[in-house]
Protein backbone atom coordinates (compact mmCIF):
# COMPACT_ATOMS: atom_id res chain seq x y z
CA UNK A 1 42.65 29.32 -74.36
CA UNK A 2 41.66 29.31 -77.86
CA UNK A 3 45.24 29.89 -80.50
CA UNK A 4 43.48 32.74 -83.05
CA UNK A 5 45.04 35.27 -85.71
CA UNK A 6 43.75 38.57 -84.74
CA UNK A 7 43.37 41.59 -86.84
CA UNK A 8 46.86 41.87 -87.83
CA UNK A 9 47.41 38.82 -88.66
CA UNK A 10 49.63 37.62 -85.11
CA UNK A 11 49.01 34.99 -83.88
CA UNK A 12 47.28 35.19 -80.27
CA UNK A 13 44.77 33.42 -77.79
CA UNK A 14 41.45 34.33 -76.80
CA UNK A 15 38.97 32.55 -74.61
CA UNK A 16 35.66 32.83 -76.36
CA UNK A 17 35.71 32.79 -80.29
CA UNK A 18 33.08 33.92 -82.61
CA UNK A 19 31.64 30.57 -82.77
CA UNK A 20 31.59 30.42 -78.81
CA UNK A 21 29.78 33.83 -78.67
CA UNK A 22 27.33 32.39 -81.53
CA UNK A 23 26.58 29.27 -79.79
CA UNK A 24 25.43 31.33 -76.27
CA UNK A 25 23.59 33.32 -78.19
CA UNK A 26 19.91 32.51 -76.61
CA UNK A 27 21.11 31.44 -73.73
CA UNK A 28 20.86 32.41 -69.94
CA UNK A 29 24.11 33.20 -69.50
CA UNK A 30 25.57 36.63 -69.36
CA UNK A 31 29.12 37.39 -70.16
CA UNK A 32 31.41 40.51 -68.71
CA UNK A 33 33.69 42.48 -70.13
CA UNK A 34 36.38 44.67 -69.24
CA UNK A 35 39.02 46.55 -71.16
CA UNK A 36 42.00 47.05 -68.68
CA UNK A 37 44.71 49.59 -69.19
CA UNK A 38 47.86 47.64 -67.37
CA UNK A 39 49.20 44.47 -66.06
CA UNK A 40 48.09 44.78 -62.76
CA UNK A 41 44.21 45.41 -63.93
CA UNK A 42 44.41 42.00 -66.11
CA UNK A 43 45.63 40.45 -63.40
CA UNK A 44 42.37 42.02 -61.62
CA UNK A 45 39.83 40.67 -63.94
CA UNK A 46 41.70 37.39 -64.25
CA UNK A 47 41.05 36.65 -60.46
CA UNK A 48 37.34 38.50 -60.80
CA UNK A 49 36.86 35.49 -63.55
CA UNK A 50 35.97 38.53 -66.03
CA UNK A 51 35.05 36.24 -69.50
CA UNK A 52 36.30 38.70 -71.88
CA UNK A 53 39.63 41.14 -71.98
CA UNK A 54 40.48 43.16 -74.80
CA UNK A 55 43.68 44.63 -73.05
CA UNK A 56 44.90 48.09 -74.25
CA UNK A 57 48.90 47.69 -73.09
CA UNK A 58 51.29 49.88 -74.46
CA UNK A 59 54.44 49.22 -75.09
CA UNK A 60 57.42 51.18 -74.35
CA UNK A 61 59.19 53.17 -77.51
CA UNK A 62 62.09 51.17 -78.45
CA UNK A 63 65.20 53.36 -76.56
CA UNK A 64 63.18 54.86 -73.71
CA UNK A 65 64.14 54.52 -70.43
């Protein structure tokens, strides 16, 4: 894994960078995508050997139980 800044400026890890996605660009090979919702669905694409998650986790309010 790749150590990035994302959009708001935290630091975080991705896989494939822009430059990655730049240099397959005319190639054969086909990337997949997924967008899971929870834990247990990254875990899913993890072990499906999905190339690209853009996880949408929320996180609890700060109090709630």
């Amino acid at each position: 894994m790749k150590r990035i800044y994302d959009f708001s400026c935290s630091p975080s890890v991705r896989n494939h960078t822009i430059a990655d996605l730049q240099a397959l660009k005319g190639s054969d090979r086909k990337l997949s995508m997924s967008n899971p919702k929870d834990v247990i669905e990254v875990q899913a694409c993890i072990d499906a050997s999905i190339d690209l998650l853009d996880p949408f986790i929320q996180k609890e309010p700060a109090g709630a139980e």
